[in-house]
Every structure is written in structure tokens, then in C-alpha cells.
PDB file of N, CA and C in Angstrom:
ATOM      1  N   UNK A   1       2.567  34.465  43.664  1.00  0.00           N
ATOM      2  CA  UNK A   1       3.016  33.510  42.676  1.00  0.00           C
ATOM      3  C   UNK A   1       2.967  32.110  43.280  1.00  0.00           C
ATOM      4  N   UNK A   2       2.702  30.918  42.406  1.00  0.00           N
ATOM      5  CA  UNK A   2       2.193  29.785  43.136  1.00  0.00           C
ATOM      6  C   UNK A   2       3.511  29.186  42.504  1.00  0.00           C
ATOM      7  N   UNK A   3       4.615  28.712  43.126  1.00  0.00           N
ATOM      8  CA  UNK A   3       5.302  28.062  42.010  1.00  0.00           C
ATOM      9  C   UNK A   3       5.103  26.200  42.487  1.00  0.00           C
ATOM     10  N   UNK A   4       5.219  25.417  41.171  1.00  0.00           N
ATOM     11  CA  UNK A   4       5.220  24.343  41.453  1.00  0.00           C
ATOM     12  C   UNK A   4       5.960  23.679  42.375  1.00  0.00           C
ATOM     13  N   UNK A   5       5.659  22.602  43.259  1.00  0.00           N
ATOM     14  CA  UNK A   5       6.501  21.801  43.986  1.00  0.00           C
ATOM     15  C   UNK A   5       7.430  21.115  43.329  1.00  0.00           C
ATOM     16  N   UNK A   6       8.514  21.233  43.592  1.00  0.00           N
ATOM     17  CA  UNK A   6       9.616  20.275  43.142  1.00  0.00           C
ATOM     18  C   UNK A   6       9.698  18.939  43.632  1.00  0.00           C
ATOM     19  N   UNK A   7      10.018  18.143  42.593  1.00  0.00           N
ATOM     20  CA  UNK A   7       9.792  16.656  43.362  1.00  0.00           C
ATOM     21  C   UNK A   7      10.720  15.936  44.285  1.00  0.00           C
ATOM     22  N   UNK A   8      10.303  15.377  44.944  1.00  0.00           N
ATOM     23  CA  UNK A   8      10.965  14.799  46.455  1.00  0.00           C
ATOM     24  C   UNK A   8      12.093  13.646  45.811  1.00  0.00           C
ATOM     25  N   UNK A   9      12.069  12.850  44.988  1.00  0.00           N
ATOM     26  CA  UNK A   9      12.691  11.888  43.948  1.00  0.00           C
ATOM     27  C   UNK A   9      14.035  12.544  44.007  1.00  0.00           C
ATOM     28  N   UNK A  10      13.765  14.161  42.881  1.00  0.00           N
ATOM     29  CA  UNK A  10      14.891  14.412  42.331  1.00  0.00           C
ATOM     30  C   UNK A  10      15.481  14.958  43.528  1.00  0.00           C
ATOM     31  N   UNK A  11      15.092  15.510  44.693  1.00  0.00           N
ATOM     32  CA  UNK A  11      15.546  16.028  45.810  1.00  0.00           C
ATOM     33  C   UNK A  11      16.885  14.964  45.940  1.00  0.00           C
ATOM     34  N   UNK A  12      16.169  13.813  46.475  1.00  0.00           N
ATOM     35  CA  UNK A  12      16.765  13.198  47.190  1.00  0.00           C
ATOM     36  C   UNK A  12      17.701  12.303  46.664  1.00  0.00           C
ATOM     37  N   UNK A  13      17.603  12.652  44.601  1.00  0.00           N
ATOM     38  CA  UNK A  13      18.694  11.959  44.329  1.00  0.00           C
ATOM     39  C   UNK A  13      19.756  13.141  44.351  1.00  0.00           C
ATOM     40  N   UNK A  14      19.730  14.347  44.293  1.00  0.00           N
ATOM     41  CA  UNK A  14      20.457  15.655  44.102  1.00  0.00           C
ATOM     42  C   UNK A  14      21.501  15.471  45.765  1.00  0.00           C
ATOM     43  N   UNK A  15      20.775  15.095  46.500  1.00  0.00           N
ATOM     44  CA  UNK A  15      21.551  14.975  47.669  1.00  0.00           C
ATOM     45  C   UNK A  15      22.085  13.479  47.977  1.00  0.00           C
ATOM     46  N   UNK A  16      21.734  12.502  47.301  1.00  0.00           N
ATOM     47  CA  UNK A  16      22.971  11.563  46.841  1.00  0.00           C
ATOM     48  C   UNK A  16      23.905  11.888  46.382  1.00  0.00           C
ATOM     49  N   UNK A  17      24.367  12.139  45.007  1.00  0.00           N
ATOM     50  CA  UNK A  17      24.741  12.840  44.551  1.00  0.00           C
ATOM     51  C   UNK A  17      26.089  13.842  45.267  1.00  0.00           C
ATOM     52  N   UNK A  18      25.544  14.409  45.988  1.00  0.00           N
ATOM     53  CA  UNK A  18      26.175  15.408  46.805  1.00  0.00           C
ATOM     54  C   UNK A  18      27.424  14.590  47.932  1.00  0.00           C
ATOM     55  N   UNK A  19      26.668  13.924  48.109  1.00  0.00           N
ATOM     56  CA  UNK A  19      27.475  12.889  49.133  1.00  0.00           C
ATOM     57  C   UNK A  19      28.100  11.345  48.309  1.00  0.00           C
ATOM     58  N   UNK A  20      27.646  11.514  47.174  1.00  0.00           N
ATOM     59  CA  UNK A  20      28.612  10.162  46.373  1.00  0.00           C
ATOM     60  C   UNK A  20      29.908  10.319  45.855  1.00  0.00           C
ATOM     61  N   UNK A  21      30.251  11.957  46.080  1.00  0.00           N
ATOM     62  CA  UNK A  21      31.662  12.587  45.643  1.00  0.00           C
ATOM     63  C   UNK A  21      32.840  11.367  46.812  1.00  0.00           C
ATOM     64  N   UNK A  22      32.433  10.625  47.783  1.00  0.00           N
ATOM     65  CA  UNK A  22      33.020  10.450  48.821  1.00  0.00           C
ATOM     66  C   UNK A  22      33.109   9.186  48.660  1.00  0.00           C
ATOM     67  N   UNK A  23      32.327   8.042  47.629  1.00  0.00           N
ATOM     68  CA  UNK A  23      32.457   6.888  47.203  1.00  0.00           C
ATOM     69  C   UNK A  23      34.173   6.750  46.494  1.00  0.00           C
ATOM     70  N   UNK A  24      34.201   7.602  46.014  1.00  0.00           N
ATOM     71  CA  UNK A  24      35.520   7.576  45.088  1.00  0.00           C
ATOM     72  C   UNK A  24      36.502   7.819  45.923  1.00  0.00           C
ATOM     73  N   UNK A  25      37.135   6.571  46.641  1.00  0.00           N
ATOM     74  CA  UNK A  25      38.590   7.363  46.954  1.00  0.00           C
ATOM     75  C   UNK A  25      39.423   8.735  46.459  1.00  0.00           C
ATOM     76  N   UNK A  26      39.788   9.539  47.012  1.00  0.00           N
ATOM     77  CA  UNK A  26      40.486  10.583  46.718  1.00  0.00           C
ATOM     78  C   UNK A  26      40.102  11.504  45.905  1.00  0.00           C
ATOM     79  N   UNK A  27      38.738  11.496  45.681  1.00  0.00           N
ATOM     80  CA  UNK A  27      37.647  11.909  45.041  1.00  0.00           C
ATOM     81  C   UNK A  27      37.230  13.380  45.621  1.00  0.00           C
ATOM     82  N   UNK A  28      36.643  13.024  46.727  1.00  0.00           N
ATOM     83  CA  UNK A  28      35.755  13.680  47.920  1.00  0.00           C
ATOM     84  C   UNK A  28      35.380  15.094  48.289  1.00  0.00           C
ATOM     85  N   UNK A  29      36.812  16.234  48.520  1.00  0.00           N
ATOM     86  CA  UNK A  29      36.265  17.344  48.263  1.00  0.00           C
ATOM     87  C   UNK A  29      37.154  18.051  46.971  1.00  0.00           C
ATOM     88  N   UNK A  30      37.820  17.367  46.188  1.00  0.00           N
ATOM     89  CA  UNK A  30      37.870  18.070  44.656  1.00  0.00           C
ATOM     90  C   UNK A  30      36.622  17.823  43.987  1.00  0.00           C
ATOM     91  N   UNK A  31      35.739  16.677  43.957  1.00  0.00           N
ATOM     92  CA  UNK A  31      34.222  16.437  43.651  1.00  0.00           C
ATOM     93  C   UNK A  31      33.583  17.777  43.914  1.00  0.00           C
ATOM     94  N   UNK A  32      33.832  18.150  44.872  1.00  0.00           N
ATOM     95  CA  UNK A  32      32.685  19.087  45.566  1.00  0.00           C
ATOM     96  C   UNK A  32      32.870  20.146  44.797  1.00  0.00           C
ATOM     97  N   UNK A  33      34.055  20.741  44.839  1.00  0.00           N
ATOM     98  CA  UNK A  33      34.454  21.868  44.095  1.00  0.00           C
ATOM     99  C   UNK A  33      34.094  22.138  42.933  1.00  0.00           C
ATOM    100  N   UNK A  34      33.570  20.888  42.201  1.00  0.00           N
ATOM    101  CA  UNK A  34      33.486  20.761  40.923  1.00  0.00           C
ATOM    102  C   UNK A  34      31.559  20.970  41.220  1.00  0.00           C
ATOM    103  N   UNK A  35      31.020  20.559  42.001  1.00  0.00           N
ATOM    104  CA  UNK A  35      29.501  19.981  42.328  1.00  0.00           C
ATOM    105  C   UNK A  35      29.203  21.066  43.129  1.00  0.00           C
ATOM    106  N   UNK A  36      29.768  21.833  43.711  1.00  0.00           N
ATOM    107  CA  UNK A  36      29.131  22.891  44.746  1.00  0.00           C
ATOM    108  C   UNK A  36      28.429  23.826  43.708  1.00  0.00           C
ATOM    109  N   UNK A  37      29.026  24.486  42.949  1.00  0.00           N
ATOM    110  CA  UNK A  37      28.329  25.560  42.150  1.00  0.00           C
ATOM    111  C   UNK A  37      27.350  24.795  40.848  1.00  0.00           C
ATOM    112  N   UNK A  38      27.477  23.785  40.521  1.00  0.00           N
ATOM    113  CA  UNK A  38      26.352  23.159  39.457  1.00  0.00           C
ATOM    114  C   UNK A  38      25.030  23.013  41.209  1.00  0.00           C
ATOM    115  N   UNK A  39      25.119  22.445  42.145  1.00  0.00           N
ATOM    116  CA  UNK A  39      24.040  22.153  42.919  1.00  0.00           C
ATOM    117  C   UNK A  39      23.632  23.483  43.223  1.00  0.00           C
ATOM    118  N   UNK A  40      23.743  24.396  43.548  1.00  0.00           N
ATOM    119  CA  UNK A  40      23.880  25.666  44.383  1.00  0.00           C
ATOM    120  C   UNK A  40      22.764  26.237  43.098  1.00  0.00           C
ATOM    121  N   UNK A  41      23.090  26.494  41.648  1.00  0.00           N
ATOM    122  CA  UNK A  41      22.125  26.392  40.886  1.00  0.00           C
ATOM    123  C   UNK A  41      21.070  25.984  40.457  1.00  0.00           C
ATOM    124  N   UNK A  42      21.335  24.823  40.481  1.00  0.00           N
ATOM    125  CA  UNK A  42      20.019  23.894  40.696  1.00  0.00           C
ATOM    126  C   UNK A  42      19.251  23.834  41.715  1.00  0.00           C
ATOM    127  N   UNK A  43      19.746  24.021  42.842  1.00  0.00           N
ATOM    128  CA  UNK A  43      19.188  24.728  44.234  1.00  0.00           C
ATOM    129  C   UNK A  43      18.462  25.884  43.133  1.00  0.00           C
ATOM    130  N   UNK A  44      18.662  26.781  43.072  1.00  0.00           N
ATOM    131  CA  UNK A  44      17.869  27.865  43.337  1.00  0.00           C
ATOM    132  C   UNK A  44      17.398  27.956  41.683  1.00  0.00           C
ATOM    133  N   UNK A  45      16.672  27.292  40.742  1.00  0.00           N
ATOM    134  CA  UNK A  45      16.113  27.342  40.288  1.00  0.00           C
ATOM    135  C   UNK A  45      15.283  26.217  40.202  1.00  0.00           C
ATOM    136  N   UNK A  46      15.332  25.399  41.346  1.00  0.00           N
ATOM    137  CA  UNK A  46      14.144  24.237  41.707  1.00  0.00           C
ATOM    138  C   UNK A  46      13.264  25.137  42.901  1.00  0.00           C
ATOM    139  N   UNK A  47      13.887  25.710  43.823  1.00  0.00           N
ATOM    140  CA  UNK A  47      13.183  26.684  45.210  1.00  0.00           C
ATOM    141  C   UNK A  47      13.093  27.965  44.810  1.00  0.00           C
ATOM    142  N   UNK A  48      13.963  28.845  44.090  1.00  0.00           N
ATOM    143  CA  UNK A  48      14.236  30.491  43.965  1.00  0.00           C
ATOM    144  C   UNK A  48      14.416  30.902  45.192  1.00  0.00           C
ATOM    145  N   UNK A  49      15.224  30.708  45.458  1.00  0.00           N
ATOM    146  CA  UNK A  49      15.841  30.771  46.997  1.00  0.00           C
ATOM    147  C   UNK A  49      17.540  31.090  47.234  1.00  0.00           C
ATOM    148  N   UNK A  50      18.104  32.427  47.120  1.00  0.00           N
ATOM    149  CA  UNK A  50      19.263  32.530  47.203  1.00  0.00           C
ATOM    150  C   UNK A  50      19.904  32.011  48.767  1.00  0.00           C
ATOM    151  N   UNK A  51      19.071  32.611  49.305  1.00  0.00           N
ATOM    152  CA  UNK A  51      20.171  32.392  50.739  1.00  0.00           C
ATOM    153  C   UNK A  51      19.759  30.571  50.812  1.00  0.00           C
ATOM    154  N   UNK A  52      19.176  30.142  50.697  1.00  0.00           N
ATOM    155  CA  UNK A  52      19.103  28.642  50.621  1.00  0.00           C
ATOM    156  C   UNK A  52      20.546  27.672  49.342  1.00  0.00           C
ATOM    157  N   UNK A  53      20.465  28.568  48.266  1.00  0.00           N
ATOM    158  CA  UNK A  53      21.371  28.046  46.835  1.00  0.00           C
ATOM    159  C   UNK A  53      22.800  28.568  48.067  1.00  0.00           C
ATOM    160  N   UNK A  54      23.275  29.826  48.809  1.00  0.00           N
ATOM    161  CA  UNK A  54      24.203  29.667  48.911  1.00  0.00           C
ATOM    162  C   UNK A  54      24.341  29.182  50.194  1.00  0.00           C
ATOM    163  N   UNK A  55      23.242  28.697  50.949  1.00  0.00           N
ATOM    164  CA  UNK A  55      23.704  27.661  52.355  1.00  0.00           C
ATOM    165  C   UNK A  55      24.645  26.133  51.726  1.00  0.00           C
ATOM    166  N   UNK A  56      23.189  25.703  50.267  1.00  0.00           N
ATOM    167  CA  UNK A  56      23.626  24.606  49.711  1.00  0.00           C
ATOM    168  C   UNK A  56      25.105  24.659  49.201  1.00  0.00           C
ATOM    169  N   UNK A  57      25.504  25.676  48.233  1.00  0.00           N
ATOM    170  CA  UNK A  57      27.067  25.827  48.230  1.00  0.00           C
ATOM    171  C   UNK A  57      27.606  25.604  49.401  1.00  0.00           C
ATOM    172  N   UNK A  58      28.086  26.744  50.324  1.00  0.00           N
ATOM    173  CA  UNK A  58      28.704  26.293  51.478  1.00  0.00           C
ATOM    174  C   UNK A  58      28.806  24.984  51.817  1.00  0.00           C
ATOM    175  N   UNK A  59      27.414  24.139  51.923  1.00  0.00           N
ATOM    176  CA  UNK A  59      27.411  23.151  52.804  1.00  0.00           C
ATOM    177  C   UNK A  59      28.020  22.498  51.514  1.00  0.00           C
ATOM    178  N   UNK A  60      28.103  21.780  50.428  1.00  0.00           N
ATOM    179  CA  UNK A  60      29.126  21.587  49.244  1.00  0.00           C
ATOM    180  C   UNK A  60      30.546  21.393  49.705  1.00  0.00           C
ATOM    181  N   UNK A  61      30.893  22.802  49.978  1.00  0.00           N
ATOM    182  CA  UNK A  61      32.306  23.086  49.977  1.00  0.00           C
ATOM    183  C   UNK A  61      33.040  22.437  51.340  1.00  0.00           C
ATOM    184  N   UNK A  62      31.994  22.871  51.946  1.00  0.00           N
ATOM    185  CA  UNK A  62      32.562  22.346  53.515  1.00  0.00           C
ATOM    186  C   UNK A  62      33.233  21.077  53.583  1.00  0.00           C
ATOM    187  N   UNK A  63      34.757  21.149  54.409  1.00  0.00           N
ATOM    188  CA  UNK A  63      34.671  19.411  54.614  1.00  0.00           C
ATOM    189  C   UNK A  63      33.471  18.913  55.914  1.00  0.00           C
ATOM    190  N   UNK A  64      33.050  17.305  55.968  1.00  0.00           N
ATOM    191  CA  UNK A  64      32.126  17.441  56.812  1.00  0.00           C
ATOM    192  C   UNK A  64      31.149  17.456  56.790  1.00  0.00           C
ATOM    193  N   UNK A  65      30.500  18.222  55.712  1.00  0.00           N
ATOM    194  CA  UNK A  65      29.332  18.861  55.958  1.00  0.00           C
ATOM    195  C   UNK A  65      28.496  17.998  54.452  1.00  0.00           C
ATOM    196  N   UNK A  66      28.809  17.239  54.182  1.00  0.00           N
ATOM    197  CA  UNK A  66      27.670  16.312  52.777  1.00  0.00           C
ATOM    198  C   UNK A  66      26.839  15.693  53.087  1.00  0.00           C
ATOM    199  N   UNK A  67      26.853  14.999  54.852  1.00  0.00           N
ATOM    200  CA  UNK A  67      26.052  14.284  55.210  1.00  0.00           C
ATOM    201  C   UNK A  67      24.536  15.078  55.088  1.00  0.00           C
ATOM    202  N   UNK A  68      24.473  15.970  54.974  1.00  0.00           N
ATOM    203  CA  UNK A  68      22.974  17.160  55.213  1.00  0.00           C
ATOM    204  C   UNK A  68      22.362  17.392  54.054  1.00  0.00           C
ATOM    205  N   UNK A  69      21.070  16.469  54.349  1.00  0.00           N
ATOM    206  CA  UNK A  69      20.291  16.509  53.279  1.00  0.00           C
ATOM    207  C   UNK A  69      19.318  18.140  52.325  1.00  0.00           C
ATOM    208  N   UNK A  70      20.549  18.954  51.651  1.00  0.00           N
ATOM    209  CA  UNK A  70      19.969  20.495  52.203  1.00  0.00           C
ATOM    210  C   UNK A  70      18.502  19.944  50.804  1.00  0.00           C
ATOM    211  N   UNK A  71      18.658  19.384  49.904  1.00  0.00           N
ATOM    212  CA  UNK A  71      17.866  19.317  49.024  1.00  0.00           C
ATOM    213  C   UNK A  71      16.541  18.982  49.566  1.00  0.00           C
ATOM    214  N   UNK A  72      16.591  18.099  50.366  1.00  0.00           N
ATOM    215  CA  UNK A  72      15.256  17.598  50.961  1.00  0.00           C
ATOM    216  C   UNK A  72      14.861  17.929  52.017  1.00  0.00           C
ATOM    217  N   UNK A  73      15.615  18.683  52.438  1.00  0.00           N
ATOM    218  CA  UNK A  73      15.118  19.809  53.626  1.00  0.00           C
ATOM    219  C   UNK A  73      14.194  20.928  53.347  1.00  0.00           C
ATOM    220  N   UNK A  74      15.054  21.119  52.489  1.00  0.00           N
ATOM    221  CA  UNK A  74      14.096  22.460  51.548  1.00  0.00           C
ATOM    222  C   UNK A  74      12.639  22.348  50.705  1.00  0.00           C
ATOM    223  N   UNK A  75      12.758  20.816  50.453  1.00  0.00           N
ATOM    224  CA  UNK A  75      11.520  19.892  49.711  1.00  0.00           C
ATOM    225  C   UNK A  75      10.456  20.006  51.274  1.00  0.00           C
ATOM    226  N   UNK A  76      10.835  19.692  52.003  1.00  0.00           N
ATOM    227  CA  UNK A  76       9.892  19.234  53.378  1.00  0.00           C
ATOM    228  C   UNK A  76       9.277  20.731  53.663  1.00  0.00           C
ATOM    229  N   UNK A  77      10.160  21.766  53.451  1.00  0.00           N
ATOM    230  CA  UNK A  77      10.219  22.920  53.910  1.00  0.00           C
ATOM    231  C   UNK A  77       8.961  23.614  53.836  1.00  0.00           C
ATOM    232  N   UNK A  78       9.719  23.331  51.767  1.00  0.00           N
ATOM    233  CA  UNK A  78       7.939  24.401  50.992  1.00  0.00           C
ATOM    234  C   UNK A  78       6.904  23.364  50.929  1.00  0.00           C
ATOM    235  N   UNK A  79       6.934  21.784  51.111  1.00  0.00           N
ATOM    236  CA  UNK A  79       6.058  21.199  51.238  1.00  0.00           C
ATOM    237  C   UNK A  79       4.896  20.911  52.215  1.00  0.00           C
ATOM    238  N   UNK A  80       5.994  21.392  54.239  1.00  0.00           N
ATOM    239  CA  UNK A  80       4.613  21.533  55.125  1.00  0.00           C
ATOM    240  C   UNK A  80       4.379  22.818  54.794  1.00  0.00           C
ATOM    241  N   UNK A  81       4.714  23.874  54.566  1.00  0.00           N
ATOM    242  CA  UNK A  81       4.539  25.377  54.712  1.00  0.00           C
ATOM    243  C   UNK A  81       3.242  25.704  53.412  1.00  0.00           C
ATOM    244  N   UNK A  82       3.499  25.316  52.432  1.00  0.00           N
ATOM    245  CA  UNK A  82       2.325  24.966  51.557  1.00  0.00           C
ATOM    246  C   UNK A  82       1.075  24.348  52.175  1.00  0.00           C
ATOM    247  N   UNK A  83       1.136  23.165  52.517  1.00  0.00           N
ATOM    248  CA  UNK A  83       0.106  22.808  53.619  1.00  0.00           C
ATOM    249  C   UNK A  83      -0.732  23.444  54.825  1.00  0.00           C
ATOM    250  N   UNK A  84       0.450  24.407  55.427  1.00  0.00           N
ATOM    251  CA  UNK A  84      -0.148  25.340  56.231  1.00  0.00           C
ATOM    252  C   UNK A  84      -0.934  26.483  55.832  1.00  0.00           C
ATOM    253  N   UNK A  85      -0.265  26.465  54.686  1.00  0.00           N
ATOM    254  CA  UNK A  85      -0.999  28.035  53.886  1.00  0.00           C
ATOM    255  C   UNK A  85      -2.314  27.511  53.718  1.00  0.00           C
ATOM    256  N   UNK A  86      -2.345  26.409  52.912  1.00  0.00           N
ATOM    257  CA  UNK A  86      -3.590  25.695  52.353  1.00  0.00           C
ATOM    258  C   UNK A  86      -4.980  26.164  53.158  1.00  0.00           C
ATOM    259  N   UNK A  87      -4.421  25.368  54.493  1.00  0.00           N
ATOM    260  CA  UNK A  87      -5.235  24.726  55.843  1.00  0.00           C
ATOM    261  C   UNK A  87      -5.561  26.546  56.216  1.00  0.00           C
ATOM    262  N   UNK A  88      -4.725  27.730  55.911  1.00  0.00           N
ATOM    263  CA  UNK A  88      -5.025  28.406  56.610  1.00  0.00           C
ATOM    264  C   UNK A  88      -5.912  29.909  55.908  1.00  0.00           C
ATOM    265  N   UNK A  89      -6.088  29.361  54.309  1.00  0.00           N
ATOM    266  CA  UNK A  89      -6.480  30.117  53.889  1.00  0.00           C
ATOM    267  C   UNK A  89      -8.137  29.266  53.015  1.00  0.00           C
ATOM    268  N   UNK A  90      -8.579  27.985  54.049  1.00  0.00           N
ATOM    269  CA  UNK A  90      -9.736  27.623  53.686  1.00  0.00           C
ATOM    270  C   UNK A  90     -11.060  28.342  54.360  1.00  0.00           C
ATOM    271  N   UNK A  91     -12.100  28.821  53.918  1.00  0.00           N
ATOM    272  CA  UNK A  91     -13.140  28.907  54.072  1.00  0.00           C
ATOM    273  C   UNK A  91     -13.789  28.182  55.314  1.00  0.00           C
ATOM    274  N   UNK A  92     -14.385  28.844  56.129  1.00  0.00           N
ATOM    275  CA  UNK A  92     -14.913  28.137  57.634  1.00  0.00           C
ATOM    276  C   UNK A  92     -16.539  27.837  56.964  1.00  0.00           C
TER     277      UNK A  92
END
């Protein structure tokens, strides 16, 4: 199955986002609580990737842990690994 690349844009606003719960004074991890399971979804129907949707939860919930870009990690991820496939399934 070839699935489309997800775009690097929405990645990286999804992981703003993630970490803007912390703009709001007193905000910060009741935000999350509220944002861990809407991202964690959206995680895994942008990748189809469970153990990735529930790293992204965790890392959500965690105090600490927002600074980590899991959205665009995962963008870079299937994006060199696609590349490699590419490069490795061309014709000599």
C-alpha cells in the first residue's frame, strides 16, 4: 500500500499546537489532557501508526515532554525512508 505523504506544514503546525497549551498561564497540562487524545488520533490517521499515536499521547500527557517535535519526526521519518525505498527499488 502506497499511502500518501502527509504534509510537513500541518506537521509542524500540529506540534505547535502541542506546545502552545503552555502560552496560557495555568493552562499547560489541563490543555494537554484535553489535546493528548484529539493529537494521538490525528497521529494515527495522518501515519497509521499505533505505537507512534500512543508514543504521541504519552509524550502529550507527560509533564516536560511538549518540547518534542513527535509530529515532524514522524514526517522526516516516512519521508527519508520513502526515499530509501525509492533509491532502492530503481532499476540499474
Amino acid at each position: 500500500m502506497n499511502k500518501q505523504q502527509p504534509s510537513l506544514v500541518f506537521c509542524i503546525i500540529m506540534d505547535i499546537l502541542g506546545y502552545a497549551t503552555y502560552a496560557v498561564p495555568g493552562l499547560g497540562e489541563l490543555g494537554d489532557i484535553a489535546f493528548a487524545p484529539i493529537s494521538a488520533i490525528i497521529f494515527y490517521f495522518m501515519f497509521g501508526n499505533w505505537k507512534g499515536a500512543v508514543f504521541n499521547f504519552a509524550e502529550e500527557l507527560l509533564p516536560g515532554t511538549d518540547f518534542i517535535p513527535t509530529f515532524t519526526i514522524a514526517w522526516c521519518i516516512r519521508y527519508f525512508s520513502s526515499k530509501k525505498t525509492a533509491a532502492l527499488s530503481k532499476p540499474v
